[in-house]
Each structure stands twice: as C-alpha cells, then as structure tokens.
N, C-alpha and C. Protein backbone atom coordinates (compact mmCIF):
# COMPACT_ATOMS: atom_id res chain seq x y z
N UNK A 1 5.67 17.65 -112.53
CA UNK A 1 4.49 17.59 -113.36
C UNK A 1 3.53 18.70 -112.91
N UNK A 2 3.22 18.91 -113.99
CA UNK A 2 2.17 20.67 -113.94
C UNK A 2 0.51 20.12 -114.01
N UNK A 3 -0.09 20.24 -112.90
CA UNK A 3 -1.38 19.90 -112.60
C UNK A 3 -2.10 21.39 -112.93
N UNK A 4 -3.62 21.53 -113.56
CA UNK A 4 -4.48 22.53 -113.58
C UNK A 4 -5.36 22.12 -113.28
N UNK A 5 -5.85 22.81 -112.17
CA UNK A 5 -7.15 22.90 -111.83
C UNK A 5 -8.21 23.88 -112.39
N UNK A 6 -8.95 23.31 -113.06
CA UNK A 6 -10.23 24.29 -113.73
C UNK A 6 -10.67 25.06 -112.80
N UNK A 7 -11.33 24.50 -111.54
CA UNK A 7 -12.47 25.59 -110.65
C UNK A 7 -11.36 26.37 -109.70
N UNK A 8 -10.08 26.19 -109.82
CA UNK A 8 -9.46 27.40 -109.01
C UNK A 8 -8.97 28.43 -109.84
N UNK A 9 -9.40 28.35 -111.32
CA UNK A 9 -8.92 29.74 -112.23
C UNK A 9 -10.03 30.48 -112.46
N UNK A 10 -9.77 31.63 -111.95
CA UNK A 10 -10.73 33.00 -112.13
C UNK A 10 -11.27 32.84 -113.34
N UNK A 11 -12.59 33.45 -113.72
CA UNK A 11 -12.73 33.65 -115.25
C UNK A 11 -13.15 35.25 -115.30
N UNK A 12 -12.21 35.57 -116.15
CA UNK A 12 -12.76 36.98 -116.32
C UNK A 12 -13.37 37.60 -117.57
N UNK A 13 -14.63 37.95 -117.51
CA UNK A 13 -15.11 38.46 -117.85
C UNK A 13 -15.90 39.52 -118.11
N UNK A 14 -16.13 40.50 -119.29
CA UNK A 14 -16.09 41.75 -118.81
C UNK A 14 -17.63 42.37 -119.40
N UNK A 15 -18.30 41.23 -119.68
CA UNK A 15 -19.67 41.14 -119.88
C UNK A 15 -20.50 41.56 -118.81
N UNK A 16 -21.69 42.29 -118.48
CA UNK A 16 -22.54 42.63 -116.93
C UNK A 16 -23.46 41.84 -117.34
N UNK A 17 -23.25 41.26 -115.91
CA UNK A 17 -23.86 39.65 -116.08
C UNK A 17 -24.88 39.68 -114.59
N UNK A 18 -26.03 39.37 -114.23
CA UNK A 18 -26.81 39.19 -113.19
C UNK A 18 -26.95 37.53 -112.27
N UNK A 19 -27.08 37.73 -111.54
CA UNK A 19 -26.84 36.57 -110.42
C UNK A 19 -28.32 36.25 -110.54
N UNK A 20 -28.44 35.02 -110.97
CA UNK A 20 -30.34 34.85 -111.24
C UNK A 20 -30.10 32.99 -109.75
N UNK A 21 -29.84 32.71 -108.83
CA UNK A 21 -29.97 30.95 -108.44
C UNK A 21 -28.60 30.76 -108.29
N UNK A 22 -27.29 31.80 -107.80
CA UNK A 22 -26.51 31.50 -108.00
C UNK A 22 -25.22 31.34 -109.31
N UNK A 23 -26.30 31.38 -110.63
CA UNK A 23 -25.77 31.52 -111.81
C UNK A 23 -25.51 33.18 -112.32
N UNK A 24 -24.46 33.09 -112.49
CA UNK A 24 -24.33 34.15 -113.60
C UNK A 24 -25.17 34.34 -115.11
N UNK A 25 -25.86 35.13 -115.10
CA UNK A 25 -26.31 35.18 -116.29
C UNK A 25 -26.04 36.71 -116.98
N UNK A 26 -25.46 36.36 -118.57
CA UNK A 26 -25.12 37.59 -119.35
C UNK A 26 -26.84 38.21 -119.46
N UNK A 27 -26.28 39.57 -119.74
CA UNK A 27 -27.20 40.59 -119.65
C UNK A 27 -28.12 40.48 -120.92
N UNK A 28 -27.56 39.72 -122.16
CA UNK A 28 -28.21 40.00 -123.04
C UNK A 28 -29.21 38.54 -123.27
N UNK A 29 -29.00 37.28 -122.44
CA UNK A 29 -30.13 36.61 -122.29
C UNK A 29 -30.81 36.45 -121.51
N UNK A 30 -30.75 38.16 -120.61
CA UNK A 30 -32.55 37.97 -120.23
C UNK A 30 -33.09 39.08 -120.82
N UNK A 31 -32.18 40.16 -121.65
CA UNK A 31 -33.10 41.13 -122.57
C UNK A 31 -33.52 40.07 -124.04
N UNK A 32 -32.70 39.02 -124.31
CA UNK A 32 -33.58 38.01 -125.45
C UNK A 32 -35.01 37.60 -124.67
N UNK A 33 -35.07 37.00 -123.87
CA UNK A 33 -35.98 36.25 -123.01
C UNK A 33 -37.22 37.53 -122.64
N UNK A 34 -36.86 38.40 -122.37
CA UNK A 34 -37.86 39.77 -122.20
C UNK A 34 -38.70 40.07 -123.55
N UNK A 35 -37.46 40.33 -124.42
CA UNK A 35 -38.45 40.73 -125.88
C UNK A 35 -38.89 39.63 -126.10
N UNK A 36 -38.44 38.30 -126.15
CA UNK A 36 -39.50 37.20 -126.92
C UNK A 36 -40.73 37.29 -125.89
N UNK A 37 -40.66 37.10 -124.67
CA UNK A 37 -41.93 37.16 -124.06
C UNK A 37 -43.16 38.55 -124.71
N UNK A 38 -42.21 39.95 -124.56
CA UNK A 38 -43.13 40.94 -125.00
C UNK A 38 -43.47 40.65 -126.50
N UNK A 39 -42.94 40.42 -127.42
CA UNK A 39 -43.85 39.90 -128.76
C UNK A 39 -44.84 38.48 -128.85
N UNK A 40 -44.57 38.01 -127.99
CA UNK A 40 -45.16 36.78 -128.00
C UNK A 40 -46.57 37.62 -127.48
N UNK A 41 -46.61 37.87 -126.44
CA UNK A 41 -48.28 38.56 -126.05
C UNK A 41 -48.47 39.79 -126.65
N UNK A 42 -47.99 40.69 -127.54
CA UNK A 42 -48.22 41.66 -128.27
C UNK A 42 -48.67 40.90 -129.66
N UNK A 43 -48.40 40.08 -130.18
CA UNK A 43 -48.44 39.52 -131.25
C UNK A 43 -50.07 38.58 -131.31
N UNK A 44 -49.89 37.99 -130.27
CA UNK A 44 -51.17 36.86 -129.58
C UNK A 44 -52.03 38.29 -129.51
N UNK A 45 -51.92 39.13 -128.67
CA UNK A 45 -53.22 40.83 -129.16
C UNK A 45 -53.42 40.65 -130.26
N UNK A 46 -52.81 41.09 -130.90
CA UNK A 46 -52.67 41.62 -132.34
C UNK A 46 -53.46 40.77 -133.46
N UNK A 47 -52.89 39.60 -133.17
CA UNK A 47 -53.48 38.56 -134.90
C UNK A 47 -54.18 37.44 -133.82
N UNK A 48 -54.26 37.34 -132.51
CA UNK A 48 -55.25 36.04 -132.31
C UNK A 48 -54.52 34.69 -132.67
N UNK A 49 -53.96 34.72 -132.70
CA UNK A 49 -53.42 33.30 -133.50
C UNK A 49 -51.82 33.04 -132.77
N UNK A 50 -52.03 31.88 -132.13
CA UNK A 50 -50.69 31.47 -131.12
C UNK A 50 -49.58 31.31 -131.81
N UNK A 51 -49.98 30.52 -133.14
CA UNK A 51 -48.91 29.94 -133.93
C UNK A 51 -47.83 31.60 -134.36
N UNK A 52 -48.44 32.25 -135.09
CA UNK A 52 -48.02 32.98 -135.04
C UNK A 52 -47.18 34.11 -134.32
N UNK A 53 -47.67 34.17 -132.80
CA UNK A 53 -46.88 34.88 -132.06
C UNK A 53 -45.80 33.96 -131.13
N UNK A 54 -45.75 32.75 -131.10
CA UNK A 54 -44.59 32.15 -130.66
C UNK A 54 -43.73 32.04 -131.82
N UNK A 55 -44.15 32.15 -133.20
CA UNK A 55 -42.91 31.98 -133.93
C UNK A 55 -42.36 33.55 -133.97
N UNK A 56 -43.03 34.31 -134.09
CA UNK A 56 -42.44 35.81 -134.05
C UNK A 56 -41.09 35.83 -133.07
N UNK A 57 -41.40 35.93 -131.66
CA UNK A 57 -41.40 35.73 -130.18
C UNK A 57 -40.14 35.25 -130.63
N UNK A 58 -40.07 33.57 -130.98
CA UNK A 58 -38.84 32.89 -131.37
C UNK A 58 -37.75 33.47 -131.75
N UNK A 59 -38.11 34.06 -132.95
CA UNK A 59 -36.95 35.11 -134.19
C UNK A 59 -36.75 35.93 -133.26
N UNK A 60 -37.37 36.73 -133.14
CA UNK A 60 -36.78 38.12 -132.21
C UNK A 60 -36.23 37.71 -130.96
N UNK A 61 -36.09 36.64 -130.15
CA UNK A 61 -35.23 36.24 -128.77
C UNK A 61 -34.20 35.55 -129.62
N UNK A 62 -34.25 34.83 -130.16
CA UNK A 62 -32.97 34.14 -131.44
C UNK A 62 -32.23 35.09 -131.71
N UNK A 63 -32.71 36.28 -132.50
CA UNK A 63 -31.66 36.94 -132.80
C UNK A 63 -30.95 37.95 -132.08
N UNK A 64 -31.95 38.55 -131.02
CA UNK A 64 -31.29 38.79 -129.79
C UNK A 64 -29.85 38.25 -128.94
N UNK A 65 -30.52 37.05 -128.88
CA UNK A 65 -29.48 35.95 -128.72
C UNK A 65 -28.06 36.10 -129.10
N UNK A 66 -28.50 35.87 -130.58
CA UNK A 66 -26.72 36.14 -131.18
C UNK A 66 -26.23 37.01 -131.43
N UNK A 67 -27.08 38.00 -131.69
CA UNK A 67 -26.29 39.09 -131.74
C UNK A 67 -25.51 39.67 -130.03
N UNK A 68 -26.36 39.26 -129.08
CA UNK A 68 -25.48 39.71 -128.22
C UNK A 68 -24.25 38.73 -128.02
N UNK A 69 -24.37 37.77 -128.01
CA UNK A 69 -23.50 36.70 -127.43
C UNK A 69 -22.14 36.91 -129.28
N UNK A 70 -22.44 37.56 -129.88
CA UNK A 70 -21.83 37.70 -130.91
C UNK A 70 -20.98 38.94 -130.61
N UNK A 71 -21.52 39.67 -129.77
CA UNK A 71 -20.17 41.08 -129.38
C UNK A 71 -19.78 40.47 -128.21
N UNK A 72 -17.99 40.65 -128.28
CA UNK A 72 -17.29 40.26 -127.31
C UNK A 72 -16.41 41.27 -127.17
C-alpha cells in the first residue's frame, strides 16, 4: 500500500515570492496591498471623502489581485 505524505513533497514554484513570518508570500500580493494602500491616501487627498477612497483602494488591489494570481 502506497502512503503520501503531503508536507514531505516539495512544491515548486516558479513565482518570486518573499518570506514575510515565515510565510511565503507571492510577489504580486504585496504589490496589490501597496497600490490599494497608495490610492486609498491619494484618493482620501484628493476628494476628502473616505467612502470613496477605500472603495477606489478596493478595485485597484482586487484587480491587482487577479490579474496577478491569474498569470501562471
């Protein structure tokens, strides 16, 4: 009988990924997490109005998001 063990198979991946706590993290969610932060306080400048720059902020780290995690 053929036993697999999950945590003794390598995972390879060929994504550049940063060590943030031990975790691997892909490169493109902390450039999502960067731009939503920079529109969120460029936006809050801009129009004064919170509502508005966290939803901006949102869309632009969202689509960040998938689009990176969308190229493989």
């Amino acid at each position: 009988m053929a036993v697999v063990h999950p945590t003794d198979m390598q995972r390879l991946d060929s994504r550049p990924s940063v060590d943030i706590a031990g975790t691997a993290w892909p490169v493109y969610k902390l450039e999502a997490l960067f731009a939503g932060v920079v529109v969120c306080l460029t936006l809050a400048l801009i129009t004064g109005s919170a509502q508005a720059a966290i939803l901006g902020a949102a869309v632009v780290a969202a689509l960040r998001w998938v689009v990176g995690s969308a190229r493989r």
